[in-house]
N, C-alpha and C. Protein backbone atom coordinates (compact mmCIF):
# COMPACT_ATOMS: atom_id res chain seq x y z
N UNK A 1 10.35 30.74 -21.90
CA UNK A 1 9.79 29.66 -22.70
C UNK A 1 8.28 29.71 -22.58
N UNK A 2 7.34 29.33 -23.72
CA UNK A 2 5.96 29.53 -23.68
C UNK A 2 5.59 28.46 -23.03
N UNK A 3 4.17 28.70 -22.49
CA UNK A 3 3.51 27.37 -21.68
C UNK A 3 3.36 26.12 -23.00
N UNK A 4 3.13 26.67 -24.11
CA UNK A 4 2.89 25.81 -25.34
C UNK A 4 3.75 24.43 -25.31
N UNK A 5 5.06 25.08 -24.79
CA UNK A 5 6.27 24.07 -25.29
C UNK A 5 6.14 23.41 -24.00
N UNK A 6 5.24 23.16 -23.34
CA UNK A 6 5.14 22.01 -22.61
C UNK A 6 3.83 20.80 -22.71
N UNK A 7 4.08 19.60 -22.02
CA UNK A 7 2.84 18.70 -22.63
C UNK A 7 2.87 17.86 -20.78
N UNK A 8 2.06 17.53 -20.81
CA UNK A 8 1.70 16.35 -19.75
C UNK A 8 2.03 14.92 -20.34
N UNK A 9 2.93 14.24 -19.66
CA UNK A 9 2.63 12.60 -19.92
C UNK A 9 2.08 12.36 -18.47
N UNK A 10 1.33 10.90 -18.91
CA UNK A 10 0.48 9.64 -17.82
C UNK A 10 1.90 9.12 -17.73
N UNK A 11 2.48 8.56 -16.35
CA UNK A 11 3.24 7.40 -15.91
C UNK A 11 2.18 6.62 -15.25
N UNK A 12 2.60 5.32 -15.25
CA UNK A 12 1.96 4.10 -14.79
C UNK A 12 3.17 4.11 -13.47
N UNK A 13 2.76 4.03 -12.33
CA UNK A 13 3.48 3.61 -11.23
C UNK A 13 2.61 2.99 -10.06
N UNK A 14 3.58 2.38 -9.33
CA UNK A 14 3.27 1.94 -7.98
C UNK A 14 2.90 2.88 -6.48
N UNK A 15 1.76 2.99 -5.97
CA UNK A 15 1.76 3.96 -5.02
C UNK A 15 0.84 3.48 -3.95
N UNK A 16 0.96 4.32 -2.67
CA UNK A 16 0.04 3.75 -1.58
C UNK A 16 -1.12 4.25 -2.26
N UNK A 17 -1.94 3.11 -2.39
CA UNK A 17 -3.46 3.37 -2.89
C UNK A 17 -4.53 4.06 -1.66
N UNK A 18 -4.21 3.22 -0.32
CA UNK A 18 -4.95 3.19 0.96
C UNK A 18 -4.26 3.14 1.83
N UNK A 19 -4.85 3.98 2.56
CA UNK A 19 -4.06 4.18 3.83
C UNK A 19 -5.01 3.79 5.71
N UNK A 20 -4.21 3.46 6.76
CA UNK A 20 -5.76 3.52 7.43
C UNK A 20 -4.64 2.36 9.01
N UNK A 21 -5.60 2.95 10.16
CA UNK A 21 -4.63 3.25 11.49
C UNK A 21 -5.89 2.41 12.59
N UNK A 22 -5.28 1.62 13.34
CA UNK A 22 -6.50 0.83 14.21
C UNK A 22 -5.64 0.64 15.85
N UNK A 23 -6.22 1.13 16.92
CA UNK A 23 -6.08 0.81 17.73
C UNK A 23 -6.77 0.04 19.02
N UNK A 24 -6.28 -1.07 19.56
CA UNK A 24 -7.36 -1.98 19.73
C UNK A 24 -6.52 -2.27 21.43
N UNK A 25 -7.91 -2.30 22.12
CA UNK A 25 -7.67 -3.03 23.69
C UNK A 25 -8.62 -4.17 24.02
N UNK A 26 -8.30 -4.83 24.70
CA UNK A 26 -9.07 -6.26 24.65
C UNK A 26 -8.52 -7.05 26.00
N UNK A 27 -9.34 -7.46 26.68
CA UNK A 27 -9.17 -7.89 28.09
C UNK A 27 -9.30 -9.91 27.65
N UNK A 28 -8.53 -10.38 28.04
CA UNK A 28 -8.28 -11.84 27.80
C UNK A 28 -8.17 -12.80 29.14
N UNK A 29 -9.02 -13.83 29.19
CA UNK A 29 -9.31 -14.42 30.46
C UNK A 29 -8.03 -15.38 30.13
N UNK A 30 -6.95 -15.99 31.23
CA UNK A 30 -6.16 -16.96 31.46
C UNK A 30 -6.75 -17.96 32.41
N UNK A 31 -6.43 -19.05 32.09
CA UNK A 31 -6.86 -20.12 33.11
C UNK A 31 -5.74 -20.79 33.88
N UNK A 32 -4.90 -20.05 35.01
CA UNK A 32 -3.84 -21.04 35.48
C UNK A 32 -4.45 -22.14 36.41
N UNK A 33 -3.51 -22.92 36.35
CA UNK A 33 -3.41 -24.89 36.74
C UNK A 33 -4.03 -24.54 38.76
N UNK A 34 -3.81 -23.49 39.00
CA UNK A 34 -4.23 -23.49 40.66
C UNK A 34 -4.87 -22.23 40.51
N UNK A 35 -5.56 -21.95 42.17
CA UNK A 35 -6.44 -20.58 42.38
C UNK A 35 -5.05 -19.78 42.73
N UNK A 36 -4.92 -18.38 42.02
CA UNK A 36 -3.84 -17.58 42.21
C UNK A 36 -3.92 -16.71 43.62
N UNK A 37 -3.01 -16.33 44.22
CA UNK A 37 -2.62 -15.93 45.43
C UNK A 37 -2.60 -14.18 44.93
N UNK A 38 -1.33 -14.47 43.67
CA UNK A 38 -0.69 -12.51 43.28
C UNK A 38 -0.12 -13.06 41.83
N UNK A 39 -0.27 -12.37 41.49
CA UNK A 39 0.32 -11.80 40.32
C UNK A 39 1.85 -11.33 40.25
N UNK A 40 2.18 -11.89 39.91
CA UNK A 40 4.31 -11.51 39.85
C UNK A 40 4.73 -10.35 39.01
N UNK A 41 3.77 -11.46 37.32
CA UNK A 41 4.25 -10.56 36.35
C UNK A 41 3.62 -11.39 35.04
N UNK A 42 4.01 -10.22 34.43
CA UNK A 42 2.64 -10.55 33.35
C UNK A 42 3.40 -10.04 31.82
N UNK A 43 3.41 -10.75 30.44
CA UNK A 43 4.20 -10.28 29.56
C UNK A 43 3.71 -11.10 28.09
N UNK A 44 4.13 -10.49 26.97
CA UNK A 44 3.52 -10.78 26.05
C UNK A 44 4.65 -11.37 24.79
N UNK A 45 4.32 -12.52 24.32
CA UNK A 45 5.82 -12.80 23.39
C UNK A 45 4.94 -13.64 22.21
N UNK A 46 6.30 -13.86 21.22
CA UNK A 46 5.46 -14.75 19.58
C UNK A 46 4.79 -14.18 19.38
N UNK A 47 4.81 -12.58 19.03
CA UNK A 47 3.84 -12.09 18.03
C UNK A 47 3.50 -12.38 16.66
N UNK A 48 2.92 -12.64 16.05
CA UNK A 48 2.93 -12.45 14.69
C UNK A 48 1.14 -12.39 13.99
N UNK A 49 1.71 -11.60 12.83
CA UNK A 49 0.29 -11.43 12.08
C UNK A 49 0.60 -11.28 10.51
N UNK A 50 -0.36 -11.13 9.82
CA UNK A 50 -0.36 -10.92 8.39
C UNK A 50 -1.53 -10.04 8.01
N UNK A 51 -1.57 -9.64 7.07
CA UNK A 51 -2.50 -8.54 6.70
C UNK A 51 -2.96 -9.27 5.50
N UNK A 52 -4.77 -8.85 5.31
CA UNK A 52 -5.40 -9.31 4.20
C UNK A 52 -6.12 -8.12 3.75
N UNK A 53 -5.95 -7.64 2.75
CA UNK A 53 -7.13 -6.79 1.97
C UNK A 53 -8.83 -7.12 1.88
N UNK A 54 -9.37 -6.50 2.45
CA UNK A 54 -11.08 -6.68 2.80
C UNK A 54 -11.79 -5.37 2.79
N UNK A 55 -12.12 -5.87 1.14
CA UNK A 55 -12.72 -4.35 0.66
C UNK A 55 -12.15 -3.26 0.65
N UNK A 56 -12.87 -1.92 1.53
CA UNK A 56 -12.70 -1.08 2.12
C UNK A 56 -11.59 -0.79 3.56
N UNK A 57 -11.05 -1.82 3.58
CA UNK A 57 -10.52 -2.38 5.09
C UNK A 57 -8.99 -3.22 5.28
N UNK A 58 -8.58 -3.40 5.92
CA UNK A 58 -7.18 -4.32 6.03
C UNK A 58 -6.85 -5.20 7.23
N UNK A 59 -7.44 -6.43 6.88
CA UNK A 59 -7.59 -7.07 8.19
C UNK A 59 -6.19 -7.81 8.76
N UNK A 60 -5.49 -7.37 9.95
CA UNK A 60 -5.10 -7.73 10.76
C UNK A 60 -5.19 -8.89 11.21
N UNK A 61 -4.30 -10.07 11.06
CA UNK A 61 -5.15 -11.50 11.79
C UNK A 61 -3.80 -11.74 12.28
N UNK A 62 -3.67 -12.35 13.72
CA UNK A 62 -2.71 -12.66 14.20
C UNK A 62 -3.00 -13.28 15.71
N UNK A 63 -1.31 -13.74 16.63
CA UNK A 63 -1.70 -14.50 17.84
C UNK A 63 -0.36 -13.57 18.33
N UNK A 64 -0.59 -14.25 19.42
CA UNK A 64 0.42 -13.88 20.54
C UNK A 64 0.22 -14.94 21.72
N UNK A 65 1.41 -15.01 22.62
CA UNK A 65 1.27 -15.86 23.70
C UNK A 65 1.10 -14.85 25.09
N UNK A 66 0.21 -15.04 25.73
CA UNK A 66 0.64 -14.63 27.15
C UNK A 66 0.95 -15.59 28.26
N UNK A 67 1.84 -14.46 28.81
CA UNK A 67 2.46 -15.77 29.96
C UNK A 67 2.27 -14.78 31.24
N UNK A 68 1.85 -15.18 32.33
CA UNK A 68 1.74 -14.99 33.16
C UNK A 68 2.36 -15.27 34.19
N UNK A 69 3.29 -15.08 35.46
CA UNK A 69 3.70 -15.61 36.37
C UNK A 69 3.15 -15.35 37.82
N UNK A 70 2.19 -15.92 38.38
CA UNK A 70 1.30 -16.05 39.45
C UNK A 70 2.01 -16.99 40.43
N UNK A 71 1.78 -16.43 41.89
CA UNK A 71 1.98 -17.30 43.48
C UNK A 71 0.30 -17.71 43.30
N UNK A 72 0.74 -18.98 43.95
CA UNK A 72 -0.61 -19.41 44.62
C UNK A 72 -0.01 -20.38 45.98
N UNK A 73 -1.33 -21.09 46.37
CA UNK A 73 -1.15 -22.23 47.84
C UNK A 73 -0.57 -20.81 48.93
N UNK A 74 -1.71 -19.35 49.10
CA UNK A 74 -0.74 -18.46 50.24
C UNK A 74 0.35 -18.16 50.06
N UNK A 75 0.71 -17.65 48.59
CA UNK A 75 2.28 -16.93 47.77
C UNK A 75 3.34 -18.19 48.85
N UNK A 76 3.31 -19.26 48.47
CA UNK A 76 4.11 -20.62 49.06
C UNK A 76 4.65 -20.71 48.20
N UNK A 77 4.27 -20.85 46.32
CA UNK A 77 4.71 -21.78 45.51
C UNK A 77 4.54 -20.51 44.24
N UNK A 78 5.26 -20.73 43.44
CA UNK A 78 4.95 -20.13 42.16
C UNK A 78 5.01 -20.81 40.50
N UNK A 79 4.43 -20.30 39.76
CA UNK A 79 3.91 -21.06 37.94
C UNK A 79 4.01 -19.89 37.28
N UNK A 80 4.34 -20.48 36.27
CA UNK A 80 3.78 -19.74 34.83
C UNK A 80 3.09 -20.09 34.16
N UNK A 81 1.64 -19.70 33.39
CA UNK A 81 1.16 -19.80 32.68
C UNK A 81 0.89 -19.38 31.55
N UNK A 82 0.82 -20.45 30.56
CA UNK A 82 0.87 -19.72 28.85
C UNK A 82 -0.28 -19.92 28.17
N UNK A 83 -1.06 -19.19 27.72
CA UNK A 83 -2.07 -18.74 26.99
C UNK A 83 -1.97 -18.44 25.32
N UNK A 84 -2.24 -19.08 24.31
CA UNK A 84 -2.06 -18.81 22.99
C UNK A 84 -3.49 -17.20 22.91
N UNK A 85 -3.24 -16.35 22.20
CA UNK A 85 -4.71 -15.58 21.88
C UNK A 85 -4.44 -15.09 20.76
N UNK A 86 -6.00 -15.40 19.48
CA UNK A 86 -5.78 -15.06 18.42
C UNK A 86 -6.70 -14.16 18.17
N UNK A 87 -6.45 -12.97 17.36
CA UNK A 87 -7.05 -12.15 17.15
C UNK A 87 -6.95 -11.73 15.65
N UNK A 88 -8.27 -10.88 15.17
CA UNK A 88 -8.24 -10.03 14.06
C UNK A 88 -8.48 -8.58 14.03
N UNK A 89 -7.93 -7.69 14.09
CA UNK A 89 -8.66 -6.32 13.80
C UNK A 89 -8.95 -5.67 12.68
N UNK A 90 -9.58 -5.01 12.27
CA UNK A 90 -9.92 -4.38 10.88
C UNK A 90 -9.73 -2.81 10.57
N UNK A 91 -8.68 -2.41 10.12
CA UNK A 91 -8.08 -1.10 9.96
C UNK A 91 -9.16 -1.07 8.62
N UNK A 92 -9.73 0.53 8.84
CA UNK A 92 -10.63 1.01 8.05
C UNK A 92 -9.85 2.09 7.43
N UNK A 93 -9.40 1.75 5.72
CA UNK A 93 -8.90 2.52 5.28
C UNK A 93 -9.85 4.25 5.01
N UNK A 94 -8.97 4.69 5.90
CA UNK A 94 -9.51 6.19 5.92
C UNK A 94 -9.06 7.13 4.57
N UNK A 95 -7.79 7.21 4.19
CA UNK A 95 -7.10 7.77 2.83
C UNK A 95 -7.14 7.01 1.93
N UNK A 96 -8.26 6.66 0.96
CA UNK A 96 -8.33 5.82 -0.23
C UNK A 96 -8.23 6.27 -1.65
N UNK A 97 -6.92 6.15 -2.65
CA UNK A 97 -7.17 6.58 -3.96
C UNK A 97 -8.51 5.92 -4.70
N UNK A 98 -9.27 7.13 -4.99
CA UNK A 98 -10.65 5.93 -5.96
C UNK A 98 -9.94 5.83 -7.23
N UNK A 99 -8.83 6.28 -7.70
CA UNK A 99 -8.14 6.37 -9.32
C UNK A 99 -7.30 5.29 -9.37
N UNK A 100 -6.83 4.43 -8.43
CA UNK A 100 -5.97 3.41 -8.60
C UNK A 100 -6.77 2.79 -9.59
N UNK A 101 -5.49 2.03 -10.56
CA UNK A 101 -5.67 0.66 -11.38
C UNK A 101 -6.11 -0.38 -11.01
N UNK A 102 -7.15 -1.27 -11.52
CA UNK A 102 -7.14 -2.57 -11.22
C UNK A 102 -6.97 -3.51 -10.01
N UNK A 103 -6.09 -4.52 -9.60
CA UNK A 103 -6.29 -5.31 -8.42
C UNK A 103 -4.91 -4.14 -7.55
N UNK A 104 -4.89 -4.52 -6.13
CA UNK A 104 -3.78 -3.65 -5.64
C UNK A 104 -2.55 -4.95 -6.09
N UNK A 105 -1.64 -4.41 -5.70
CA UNK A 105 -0.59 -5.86 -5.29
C UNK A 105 0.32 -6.19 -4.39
N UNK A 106 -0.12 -5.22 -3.31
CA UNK A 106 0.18 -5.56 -1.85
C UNK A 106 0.27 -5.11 -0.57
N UNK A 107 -0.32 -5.60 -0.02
CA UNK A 107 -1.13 -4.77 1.37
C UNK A 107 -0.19 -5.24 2.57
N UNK A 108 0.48 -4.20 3.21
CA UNK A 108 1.41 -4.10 4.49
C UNK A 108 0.43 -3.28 5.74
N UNK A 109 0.89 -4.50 6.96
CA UNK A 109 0.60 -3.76 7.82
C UNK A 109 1.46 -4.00 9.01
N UNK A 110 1.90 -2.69 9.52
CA UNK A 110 3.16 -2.41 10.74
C UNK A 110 2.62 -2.02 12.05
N UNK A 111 3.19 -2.65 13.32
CA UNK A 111 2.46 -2.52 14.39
C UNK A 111 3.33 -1.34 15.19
N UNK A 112 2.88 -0.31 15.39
CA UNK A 112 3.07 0.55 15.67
C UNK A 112 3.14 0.83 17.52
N UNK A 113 2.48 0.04 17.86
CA UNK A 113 1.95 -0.30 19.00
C UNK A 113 2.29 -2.20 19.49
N UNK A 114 3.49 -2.55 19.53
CA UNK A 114 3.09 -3.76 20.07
C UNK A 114 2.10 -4.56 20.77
N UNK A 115 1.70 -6.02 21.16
CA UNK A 115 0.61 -6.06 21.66
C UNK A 115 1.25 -6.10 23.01
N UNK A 116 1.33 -4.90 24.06
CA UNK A 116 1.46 -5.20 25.65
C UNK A 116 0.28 -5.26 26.57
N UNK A 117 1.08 -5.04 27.91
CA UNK A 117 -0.29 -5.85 28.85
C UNK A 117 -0.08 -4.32 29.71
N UNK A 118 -1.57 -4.16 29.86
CA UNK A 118 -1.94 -2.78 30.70
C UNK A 118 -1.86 -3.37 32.09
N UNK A 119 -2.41 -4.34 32.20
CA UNK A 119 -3.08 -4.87 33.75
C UNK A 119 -3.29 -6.18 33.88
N UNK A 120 -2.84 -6.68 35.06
CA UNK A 120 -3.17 -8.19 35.43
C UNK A 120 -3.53 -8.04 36.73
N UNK A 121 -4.96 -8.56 36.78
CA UNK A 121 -5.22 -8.96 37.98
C UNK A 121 -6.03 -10.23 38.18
N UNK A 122 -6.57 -10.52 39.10
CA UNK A 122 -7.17 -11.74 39.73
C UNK A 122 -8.85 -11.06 39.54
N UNK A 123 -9.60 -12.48 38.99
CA UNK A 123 -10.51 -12.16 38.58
C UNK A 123 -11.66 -12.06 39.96
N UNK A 124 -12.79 -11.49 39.44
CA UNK A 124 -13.98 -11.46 41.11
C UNK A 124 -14.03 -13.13 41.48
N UNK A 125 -14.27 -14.01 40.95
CA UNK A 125 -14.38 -14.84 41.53
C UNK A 125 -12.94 -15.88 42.16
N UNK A 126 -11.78 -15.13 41.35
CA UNK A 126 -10.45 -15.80 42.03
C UNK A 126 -9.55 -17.12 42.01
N UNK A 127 -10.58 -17.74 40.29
CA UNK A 127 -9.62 -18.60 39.90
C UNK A 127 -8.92 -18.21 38.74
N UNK A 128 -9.66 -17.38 38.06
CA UNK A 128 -8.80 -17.21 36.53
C UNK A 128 -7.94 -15.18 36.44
N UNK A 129 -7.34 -15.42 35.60
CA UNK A 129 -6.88 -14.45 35.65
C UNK A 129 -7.00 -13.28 34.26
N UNK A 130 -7.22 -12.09 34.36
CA UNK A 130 -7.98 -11.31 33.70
C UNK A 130 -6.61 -10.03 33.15
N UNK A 131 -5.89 -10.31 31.79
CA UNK A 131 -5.14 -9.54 31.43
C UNK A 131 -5.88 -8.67 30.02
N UNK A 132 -5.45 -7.31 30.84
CA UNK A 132 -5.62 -6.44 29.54
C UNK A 132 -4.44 -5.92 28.97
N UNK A 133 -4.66 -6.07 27.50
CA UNK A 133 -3.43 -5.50 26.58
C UNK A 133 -4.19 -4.56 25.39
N UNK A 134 -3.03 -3.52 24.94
CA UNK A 134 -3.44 -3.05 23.89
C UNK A 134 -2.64 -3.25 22.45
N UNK A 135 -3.17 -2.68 21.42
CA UNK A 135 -1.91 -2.95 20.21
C UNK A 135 -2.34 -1.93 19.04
N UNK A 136 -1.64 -1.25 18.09
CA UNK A 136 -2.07 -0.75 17.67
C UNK A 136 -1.34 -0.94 16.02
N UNK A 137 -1.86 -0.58 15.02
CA UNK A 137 -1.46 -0.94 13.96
C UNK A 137 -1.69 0.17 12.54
N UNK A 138 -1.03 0.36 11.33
CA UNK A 138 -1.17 0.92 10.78
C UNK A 138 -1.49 0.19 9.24
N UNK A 139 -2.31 0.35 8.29
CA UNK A 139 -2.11 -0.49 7.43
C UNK A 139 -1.86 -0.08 5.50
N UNK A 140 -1.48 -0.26 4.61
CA UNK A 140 -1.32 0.25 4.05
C UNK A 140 -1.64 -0.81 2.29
N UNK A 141 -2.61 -0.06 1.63
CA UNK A 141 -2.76 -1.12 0.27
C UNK A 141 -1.62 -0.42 -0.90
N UNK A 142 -1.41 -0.90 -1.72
CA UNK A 142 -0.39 -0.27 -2.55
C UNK A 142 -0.70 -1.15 -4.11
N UNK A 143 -0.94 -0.23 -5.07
CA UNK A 143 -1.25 -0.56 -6.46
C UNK A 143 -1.12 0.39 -7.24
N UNK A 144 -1.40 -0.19 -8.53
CA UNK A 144 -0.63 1.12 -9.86
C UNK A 144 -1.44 2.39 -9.57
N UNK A 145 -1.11 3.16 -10.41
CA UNK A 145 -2.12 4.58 -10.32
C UNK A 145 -1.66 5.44 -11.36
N UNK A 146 -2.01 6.60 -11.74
CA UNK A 146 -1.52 7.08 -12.73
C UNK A 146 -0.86 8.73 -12.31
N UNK A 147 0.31 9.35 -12.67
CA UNK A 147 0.74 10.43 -11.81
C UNK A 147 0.77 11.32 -13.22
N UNK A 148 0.77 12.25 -13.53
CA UNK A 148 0.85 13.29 -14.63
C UNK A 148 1.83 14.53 -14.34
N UNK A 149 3.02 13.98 -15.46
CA UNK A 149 4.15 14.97 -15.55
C UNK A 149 4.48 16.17 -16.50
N UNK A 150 4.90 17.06 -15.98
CA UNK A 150 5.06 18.07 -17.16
C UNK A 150 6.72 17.39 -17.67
N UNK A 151 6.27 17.74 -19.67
CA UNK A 151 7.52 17.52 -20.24
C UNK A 151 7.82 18.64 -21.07
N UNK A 152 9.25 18.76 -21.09
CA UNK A 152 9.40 19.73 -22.13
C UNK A 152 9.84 19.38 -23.81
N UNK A 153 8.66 19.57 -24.55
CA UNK A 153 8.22 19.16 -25.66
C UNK A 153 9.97 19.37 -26.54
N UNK A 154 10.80 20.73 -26.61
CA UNK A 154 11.83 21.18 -27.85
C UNK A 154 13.12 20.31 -27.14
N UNK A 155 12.91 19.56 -25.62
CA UNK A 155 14.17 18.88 -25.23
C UNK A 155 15.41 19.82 -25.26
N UNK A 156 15.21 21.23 -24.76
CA UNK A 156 15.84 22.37 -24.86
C UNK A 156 16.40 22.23 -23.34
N UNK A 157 17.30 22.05 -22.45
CA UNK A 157 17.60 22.13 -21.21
C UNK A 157 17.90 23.15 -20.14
N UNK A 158 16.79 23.58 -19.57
CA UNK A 158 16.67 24.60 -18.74
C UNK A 158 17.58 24.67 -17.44
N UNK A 159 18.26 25.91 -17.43
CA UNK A 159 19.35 26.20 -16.27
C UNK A 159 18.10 26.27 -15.29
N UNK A 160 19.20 25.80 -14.07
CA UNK A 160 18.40 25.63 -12.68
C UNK A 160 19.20 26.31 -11.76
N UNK A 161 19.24 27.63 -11.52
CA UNK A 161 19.93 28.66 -11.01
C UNK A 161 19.18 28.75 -9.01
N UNK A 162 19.65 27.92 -8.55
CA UNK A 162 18.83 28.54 -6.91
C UNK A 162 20.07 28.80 -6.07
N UNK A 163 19.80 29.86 -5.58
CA UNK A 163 21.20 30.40 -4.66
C UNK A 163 20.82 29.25 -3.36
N UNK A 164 20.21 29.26 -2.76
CA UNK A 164 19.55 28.35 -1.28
C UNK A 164 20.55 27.03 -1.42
N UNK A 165 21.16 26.62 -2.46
CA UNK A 165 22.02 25.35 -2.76
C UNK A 165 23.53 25.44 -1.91
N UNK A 166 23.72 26.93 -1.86
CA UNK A 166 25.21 27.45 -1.71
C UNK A 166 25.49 27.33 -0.35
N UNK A 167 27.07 27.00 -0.07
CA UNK A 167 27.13 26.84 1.37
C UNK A 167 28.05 28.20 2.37
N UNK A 168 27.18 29.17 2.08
CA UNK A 168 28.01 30.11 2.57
C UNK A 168 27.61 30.66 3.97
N UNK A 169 29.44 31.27 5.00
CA UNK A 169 28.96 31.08 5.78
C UNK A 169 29.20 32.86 6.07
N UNK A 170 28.07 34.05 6.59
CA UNK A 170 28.45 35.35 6.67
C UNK A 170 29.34 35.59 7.85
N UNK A 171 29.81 36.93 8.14
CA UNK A 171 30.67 37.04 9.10
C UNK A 171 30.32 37.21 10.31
N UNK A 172 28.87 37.10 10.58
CA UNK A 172 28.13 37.32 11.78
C UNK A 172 28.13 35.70 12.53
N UNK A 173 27.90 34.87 11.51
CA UNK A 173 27.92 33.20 11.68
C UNK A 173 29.32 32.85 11.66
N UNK A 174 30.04 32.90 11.60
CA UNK A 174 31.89 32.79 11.83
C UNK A 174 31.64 33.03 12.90
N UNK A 175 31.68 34.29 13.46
CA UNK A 175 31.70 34.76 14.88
C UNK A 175 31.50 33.98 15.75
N UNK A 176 30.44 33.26 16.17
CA UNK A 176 29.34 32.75 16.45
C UNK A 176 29.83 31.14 16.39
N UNK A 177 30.70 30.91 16.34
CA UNK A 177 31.20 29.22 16.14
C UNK A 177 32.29 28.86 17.39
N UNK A 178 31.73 27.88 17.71
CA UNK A 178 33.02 27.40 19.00
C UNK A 178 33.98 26.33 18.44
N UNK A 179 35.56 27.28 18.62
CA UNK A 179 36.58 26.53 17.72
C UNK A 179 36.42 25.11 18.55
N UNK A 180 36.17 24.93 19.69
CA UNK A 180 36.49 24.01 20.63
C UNK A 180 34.85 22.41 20.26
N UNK A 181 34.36 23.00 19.46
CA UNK A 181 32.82 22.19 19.36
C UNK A 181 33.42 20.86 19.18
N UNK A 182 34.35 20.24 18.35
CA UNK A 182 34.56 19.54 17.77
C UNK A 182 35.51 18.50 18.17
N UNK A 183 36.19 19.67 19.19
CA UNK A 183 37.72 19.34 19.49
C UNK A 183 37.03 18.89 20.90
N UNK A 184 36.20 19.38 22.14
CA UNK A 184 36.21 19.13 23.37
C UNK A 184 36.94 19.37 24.20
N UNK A 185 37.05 19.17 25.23
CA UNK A 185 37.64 19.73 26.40
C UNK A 185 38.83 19.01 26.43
N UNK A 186 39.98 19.73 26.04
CA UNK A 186 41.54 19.25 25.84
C UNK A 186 42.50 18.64 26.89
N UNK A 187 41.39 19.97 28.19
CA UNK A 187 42.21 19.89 29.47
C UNK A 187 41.87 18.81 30.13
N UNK A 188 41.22 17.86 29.94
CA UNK A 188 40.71 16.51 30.90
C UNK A 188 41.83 15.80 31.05
């Protein structure tokens, strides 16, 4: 068939416009109710965030709780303490279509990295307590764009002949098969 008898159409579709990856550590002061003795244990819960489109960028805004479980009064007595912390990060879309359409119509972002806790310890001066966590995130804008297809102009339907489809097995690969793979060990 000649190249002639083919044409390009424009589709209008939906596609990741932007793409773009942020990883973030951040040390957060707690204030428990007494001067802490030790540190028990340390953990992170109620995540949540939402993603906003900003410019060039995809901002991350969200909280989390930390809770802490500290001895104090000479590891005598023990608490937990809960800490709300809100944060924003800004994923800098690195893979950006400049050909997208118009406004996007909707920007996702997946945490790839929960927000956990690296380290808890007792701060230099020994009333508050000093947790580091990290989190990491991926973000993604998504809007129309335009993709360009080859068509075939005479609507003539071309055989699609590929051997690689076929499931054949040679006699070297027979050989080579354990009747027992499937079946397991009978004698147990």
């Amino acid at each position: 068939m000649a190249n002639n008898d083919f044409s390009y159409r424009e589709i209008i579709t939906k596609a990741v416009c932007g793409k773009g990856r942020k990883f973030s550590q951040a040390t957060h002061t707690v204030t428990p109710a007494h001067k802490p003795s030790s540190i028990l244990g340390c953990w992170i819960i109620n995540h949540n965030y939402k993603a906003v489109e900003n410019g060039n960028a995809v901002d991350v805004e969200g909280s989390y709780d930390i809770n802490v479980w500290y001895s104090y009064n000479n590891n005598t007595k023990t608490e937990v303490v809960t800490e709300t912390i809100k944060y924003k990060d800004s994923c800098n879309l690195s893979k950006r279509d400049e050909n997208s359409l118009g406004a996007h119509t909707q920007v996702n972002a997946r945490a790839i990295q929960e927000p956990n806790t690296l380290e808890a310890t007792i701060s230099p001066n020994g009333n508050k307590i000093l947790v580091q966590v990290e989190r990491e995130f991926i973000a993604e804008v998504i809007g129309e764009t335009k993709v360009w297809v080859h068509v075939n102009q005479d609507g003539v339907e071309e055989e699609f002949e590929d051997d690689s489809w076929e499931d054949e097995v040679d006699g070297e690969e027979f050989e080579d098969l354990d009747p027992n793979f499937l079946l397991g060990d009978l004698e147990e």
